[in-house]
Protein backbone atom coordinates (compact mmCIF):
# COMPACT_ATOMS: atom_id res chain seq x y z
CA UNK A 1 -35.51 0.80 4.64
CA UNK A 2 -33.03 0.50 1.21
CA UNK A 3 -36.69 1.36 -0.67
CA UNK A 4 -37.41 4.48 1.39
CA UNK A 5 -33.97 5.43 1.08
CA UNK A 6 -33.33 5.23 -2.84
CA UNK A 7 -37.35 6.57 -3.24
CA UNK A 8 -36.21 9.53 -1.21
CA UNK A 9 -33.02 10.62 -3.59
CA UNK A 10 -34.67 10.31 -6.74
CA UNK A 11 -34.22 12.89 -9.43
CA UNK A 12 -37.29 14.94 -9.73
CA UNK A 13 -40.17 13.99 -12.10
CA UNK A 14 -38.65 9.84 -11.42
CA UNK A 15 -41.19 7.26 -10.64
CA UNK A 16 -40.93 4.85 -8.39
CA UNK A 17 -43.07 1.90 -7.60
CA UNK A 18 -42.61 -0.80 -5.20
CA UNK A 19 -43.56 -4.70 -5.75
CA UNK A 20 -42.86 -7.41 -3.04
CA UNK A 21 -42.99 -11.05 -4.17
CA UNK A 22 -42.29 -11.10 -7.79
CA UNK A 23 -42.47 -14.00 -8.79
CA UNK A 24 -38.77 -16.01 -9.17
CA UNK A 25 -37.81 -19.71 -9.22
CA UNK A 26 -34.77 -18.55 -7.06
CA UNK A 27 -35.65 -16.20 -3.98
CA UNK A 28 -32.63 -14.60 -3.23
CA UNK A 29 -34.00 -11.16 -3.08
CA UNK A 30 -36.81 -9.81 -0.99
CA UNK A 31 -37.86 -6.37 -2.44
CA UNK A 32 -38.26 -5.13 -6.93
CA UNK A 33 -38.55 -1.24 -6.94
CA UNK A 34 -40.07 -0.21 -10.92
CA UNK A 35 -38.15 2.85 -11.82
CA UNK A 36 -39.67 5.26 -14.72
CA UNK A 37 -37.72 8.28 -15.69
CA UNK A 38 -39.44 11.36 -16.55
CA UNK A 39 -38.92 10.23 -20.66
CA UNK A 40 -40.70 7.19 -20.15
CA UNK A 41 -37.65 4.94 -20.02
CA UNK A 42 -37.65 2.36 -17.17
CA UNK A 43 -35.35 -0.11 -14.67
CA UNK A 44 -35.76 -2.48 -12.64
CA UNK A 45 -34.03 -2.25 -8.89
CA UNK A 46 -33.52 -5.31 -7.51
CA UNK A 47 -32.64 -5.60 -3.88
CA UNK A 48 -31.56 -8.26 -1.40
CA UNK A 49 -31.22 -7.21 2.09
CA UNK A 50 -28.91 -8.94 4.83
CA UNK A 51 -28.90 -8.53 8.27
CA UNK A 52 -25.35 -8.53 8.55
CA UNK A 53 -22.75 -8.78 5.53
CA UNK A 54 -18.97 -9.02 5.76
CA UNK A 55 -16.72 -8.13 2.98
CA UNK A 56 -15.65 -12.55 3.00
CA UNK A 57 -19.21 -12.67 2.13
CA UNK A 58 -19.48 -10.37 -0.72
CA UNK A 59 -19.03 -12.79 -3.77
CA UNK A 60 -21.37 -15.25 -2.71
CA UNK A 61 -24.38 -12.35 -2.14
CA UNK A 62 -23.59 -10.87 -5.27
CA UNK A 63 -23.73 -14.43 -7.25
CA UNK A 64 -27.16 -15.66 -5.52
CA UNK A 65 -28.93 -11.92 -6.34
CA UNK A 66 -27.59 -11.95 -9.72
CA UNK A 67 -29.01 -15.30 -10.04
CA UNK A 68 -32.22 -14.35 -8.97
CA UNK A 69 -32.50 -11.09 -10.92
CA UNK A 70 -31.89 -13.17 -13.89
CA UNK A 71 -35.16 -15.04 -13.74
CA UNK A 72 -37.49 -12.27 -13.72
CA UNK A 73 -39.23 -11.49 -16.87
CA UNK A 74 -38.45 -7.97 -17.84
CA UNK A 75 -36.98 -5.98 -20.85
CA UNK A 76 -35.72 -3.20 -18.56
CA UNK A 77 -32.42 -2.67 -17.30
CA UNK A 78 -31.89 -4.26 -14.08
CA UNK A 79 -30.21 -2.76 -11.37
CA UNK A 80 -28.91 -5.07 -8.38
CA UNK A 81 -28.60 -3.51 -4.68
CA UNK A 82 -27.22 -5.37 -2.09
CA UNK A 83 -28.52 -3.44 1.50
CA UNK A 84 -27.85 -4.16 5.13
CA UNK A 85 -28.23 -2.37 8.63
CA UNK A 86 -24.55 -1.46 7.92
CA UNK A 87 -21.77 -1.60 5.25
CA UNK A 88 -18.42 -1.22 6.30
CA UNK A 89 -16.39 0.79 3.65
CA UNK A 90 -14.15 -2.58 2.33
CA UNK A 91 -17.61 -4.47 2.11
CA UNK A 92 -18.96 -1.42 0.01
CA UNK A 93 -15.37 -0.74 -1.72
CA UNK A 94 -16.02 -4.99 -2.75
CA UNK A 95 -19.60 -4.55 -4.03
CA UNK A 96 -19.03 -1.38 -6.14
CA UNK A 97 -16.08 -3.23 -7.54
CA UNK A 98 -18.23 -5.65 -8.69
CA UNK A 99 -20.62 -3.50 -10.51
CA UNK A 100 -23.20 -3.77 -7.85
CA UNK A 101 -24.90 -1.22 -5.94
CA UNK A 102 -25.36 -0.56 -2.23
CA UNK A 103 -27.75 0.79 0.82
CA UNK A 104 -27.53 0.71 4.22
CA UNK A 105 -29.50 2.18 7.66
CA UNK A 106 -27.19 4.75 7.79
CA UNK A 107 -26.99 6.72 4.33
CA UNK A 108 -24.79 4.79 2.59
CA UNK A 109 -25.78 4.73 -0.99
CA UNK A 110 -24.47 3.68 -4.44
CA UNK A 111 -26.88 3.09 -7.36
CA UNK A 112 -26.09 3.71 -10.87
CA UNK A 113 -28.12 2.20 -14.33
CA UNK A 114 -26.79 3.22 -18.00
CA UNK A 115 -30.31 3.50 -19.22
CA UNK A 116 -32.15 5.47 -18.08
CA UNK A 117 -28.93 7.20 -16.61
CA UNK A 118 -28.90 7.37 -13.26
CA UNK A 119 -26.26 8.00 -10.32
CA UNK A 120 -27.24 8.22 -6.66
CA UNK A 121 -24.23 8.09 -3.94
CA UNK A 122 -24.24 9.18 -0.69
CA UNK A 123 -22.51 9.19 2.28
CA UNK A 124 -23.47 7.65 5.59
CA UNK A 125 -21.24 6.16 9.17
CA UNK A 126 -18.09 4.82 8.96
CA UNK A 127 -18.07 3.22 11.93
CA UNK A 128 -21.13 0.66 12.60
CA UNK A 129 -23.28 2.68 15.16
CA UNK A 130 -24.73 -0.78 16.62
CA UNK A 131 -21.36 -2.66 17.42
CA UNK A 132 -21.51 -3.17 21.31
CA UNK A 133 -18.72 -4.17 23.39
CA UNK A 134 -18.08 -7.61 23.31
CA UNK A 135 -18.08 -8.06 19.29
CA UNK A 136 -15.30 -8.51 17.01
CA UNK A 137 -13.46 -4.74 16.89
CA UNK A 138 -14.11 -2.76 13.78
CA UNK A 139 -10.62 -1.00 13.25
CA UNK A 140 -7.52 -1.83 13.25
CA UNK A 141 -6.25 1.36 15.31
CA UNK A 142 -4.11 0.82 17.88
CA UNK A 143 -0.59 -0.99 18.36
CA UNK A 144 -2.07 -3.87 19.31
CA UNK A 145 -3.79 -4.40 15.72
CA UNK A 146 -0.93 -2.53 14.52
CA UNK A 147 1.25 -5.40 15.92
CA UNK A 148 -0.73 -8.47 14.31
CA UNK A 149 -0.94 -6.57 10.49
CA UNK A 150 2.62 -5.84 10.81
CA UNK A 151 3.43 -9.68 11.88
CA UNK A 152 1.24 -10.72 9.67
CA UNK A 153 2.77 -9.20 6.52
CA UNK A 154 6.04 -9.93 7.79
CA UNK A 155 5.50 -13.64 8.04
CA UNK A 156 4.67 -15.60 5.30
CA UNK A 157 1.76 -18.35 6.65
CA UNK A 158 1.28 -21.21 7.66
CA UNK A 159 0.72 -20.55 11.50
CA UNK A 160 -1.77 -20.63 14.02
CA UNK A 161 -2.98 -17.57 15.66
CA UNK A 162 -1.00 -18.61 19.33
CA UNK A 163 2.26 -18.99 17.24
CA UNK A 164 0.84 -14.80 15.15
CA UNK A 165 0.36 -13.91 19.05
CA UNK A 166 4.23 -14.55 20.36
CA UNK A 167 5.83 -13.40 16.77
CA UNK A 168 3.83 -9.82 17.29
CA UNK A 169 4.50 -9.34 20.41
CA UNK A 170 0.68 -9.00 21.21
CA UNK A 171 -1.83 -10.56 23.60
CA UNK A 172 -3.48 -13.76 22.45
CA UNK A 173 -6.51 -12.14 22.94
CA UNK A 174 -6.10 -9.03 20.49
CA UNK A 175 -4.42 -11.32 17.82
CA UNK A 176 -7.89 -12.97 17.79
CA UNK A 177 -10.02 -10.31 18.27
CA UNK A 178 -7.71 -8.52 14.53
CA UNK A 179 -7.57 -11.81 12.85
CA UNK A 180 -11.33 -12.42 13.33
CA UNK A 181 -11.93 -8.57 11.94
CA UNK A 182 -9.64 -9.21 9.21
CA UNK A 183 -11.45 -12.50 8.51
CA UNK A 184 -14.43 -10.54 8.35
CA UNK A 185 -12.80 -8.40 5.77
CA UNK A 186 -11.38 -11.11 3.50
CA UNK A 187 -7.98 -10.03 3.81
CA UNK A 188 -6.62 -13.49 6.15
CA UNK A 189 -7.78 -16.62 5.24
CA UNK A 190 -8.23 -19.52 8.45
CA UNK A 191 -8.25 -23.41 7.55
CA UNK A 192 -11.24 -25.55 9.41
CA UNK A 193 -9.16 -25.93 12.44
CA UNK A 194 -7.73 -22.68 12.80
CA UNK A 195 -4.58 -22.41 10.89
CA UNK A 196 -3.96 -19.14 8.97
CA UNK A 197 -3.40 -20.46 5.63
CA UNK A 198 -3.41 -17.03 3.59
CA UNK A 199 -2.88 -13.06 4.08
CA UNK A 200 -3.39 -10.72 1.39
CA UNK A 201 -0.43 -8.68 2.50
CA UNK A 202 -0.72 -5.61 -0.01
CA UNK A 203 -4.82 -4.93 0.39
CA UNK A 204 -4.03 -5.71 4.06
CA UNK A 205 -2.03 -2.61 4.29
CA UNK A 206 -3.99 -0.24 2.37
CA UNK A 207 -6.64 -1.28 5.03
CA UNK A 208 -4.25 -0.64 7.81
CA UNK A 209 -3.42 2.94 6.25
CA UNK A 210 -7.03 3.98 6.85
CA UNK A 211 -6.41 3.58 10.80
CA UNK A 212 -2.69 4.49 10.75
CA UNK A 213 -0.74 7.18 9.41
CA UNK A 214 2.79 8.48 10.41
CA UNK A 215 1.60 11.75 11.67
CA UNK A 216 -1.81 11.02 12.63
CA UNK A 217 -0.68 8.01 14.96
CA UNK A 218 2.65 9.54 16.51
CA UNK A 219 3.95 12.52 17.60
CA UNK A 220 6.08 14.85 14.94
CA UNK A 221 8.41 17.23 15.15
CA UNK A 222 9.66 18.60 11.90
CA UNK A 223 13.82 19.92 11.29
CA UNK A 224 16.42 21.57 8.91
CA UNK A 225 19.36 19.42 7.69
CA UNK A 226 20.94 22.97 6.44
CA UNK A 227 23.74 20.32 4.97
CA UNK A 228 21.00 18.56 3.16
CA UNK A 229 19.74 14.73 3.24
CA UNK A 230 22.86 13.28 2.40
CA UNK A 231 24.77 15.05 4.99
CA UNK A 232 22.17 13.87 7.31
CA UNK A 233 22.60 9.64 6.30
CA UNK A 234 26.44 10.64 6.99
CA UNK A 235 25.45 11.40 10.19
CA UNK A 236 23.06 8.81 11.21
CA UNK A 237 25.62 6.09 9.59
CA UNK A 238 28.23 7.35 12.58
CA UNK A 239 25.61 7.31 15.16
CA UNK A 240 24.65 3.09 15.23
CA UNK A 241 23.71 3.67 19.49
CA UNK A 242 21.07 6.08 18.09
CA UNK A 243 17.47 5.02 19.10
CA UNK A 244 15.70 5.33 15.33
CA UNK A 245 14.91 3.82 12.22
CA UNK A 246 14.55 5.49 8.97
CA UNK A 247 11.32 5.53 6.54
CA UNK A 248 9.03 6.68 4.18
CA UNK A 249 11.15 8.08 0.92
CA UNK A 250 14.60 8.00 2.15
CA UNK A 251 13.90 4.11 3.36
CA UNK A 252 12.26 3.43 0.00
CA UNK A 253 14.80 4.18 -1.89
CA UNK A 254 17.26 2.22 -0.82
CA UNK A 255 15.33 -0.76 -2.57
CA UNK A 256 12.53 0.35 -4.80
CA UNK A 257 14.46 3.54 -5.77
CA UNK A 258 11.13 6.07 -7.40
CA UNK A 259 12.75 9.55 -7.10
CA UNK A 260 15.34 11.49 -4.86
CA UNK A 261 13.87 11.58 -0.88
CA UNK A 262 13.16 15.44 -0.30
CA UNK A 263 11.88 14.79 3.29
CA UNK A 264 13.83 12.25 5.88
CA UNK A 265 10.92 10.74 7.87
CA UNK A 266 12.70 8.72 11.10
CA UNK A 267 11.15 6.99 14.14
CA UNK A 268 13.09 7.95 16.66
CA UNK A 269 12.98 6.79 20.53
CA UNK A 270 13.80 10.29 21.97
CA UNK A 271 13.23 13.45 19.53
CA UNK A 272 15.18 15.99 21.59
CA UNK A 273 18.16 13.49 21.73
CA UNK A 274 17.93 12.72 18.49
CA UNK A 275 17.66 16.08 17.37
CA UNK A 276 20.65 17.14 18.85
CA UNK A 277 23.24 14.24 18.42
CA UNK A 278 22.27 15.03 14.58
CA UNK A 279 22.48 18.62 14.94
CA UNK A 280 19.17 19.67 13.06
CA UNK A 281 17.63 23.09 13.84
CA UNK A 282 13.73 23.12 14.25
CA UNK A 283 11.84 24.67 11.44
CA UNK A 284 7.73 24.94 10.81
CA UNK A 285 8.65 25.87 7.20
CA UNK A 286 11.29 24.31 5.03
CA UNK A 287 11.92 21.76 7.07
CA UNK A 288 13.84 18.22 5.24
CA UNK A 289 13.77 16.11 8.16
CA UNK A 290 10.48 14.96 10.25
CA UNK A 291 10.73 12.86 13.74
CA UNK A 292 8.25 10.83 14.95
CA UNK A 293 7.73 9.29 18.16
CA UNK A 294 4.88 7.66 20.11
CA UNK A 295 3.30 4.24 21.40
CA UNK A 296 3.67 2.02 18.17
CA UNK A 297 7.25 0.26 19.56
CA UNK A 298 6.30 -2.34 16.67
CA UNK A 299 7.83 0.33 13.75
CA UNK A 300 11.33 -0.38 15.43
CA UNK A 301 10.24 -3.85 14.84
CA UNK A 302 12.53 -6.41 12.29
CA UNK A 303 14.42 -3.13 11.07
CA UNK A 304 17.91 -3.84 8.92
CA UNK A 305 20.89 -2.20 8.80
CA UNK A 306 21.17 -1.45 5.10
CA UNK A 307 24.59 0.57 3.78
CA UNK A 308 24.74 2.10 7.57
CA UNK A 309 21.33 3.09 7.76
CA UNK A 310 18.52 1.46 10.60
CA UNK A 311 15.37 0.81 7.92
CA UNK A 312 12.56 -0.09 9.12
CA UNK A 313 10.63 -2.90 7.94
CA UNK A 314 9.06 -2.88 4.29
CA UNK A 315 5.65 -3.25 5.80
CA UNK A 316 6.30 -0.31 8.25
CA UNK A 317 7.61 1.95 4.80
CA UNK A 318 4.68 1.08 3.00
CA UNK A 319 1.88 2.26 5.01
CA UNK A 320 3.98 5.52 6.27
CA UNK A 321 4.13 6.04 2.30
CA UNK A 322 0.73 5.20 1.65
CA UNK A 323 -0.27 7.94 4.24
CA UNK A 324 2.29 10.53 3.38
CA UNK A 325 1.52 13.83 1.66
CA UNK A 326 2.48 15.10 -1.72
CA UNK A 327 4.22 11.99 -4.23
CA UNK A 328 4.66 9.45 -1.70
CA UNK A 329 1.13 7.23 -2.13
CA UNK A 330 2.95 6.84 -5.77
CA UNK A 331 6.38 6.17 -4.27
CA UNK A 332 3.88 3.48 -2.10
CA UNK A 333 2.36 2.23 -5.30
CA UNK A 334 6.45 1.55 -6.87
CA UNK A 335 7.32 -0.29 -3.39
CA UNK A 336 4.16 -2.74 -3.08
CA UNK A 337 4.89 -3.52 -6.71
CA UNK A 338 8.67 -4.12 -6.26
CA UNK A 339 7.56 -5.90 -2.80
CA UNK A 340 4.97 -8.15 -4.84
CA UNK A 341 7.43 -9.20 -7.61
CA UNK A 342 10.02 -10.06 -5.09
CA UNK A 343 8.59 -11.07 -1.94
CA UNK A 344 10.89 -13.87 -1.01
CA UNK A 345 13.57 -10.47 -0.56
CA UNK A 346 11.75 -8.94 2.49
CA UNK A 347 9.30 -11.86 3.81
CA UNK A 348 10.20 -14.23 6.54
């Protein structure tokens, strides 16, 4: 499969030859593909194919191959490619990091060499077209999932995945069914008897932005504060019975201050009430206030009161700012760094 693929997105006038069994102390790879540019210069592709490979798994795959491609006698450049039926974007995110190449069934493609020069990427699923019910999920859409990340960066470990379950306010059985994904995807770390003993908080988000966004996961309805934003904090400040909770820029700055909020981004419970107990006029274009609503309760979740103002939670900021438009994944950037170099501020 990976040798059919690369063979078939060759440059023109490449060579390609294919040699199984090379011989190697170490046999950590099963397939050597001879590449010979059209100027006579050559490389050496050397690919171990798994089944299955989760992004926890990376490290150790990359270690054994590199191993392996080590032993074999050859002067060319050689070029390691790690392939599997499917690749889910953090496991091909991990190997690229690493300087590695990638293939899978479905199109995904990454090989590069410095000499000769070559760069083949392509683009294949997404999603992994042979997960059946049953097995782990493969997203972490939905406020269930969104529940566990959000508990899970709000809570500093130790704790076992019954005592995750209660603080998220999920099912037992979809705090397993996240924690086993995020297992999967090296972002929690479980001791031998099932503690979780480690979250990587701040690469745990970024994941979470790719299946949540504040206007791709709610409902938004976008307003004119003709009096501006500050008028508008006035406002909410006198309204503490209100049903929201304030994010994104406005919420940001308030600890991690990056620039002046243009664009007041609020959860809210009820839009039209909100709307007019704050007196904002709807607007498509211009607008300085956006309110969101829809089935994610959890962003109302741990929210403080900070000088009148309901904030939501850090970890609820972060990702709406990570998956806002125009400066905020840079205001994001400021807050995960200020979050990092202070975490004993916001974590519980």
């Amino acid at each position: 499969m990976a040798v059919d693929l690369i063979r078939g997105r060759l440059p023109g006038g490449w060579e390609a030859r294919f040699e199984v069994g090379v011989g190697s102390p170490v046999r950590d790879f099963e397939a050597v593909l001879r590449l010979v540019a059209p100027g006579g210069e050559r490389a050496t592709v050397v690919i171990a194919a798994k089944r299955l490979l989760e992004t926890r798994d990376v490290a150790l795959a990359i270690e054994r191959l590199r191993l392996a491609a080590s032993t074999l006698p050859d002067d060319a450049e050689v070029v390691p490619i790690l392939a599997a039926r499917y690749l889910s974007p953090s496991t091909r995110a991990r190997i690229a990091e690493a300087g590695v190449g990638y293939v899978d069934a479905t199109g995904n493609m990454l090989v590069t060499a410095d000499r000769p020069a070559l760069f083949i990427a392509d683009r294949g699923a997404d999603r992994d077209p042979w997960r059946g019910p049953g097995r782990p999920r493969g997203s972490l859409k939905g406020p269930p999932a969104a529940r566990v990340v959000r508990a899970l960066v709000d809570f500093a470990p130790p704790y076992t995945v019954p005592e995750l379950s209660e603080r998220a306010g999920a099912s037992t059985g979809a705090t397993y069914r996240a924690v086993e994904f995020l297992e999967q995807e090296d972002l929690v770390e479980r001791q031998r008897y099932g503690q979780i003993s480690d979250v990587r908080w701040r690469k745990l988000l970024e994941r979470w932005s790719a299946d949540y966004g504040f206007a791709s996961s709610n409902t938004v309805a976008t307003y004119l504060e003709p009096r501006g934003l500050a008028a508008l904090t006035d406002h909410l400040a006198s309204l503490p019975d209100l049903g929201y909770v304030v994010t994104g820029s406005l919420a940001a700055e308030r600890v991690a201050a990056y620039a002046p909020a243009r664009l007041a981004t609020l959860y809210v419970r009820d839009p039209s009430a909100a709307a007019e107990a704050l007196d904002l006029r709807p607007a498509d274009t211009g607008a300085n206030v956006a309110l969101a609503t829809g089935d994610y309760d959890v962003v109302f979740d741990r929210a403080e009161t900070i000088d009148g103002l309901r904030v939501a939670a850090l970890s609820q900021v972060a990702v709406d700012l990570l998956t806002g438009p125009g400066r905020n994944p840079s205001e994001a950037t400021a807050l995960l760094d200020w979050m990092e170099a202070d975490e004993s501020r916001w974590r519980r």
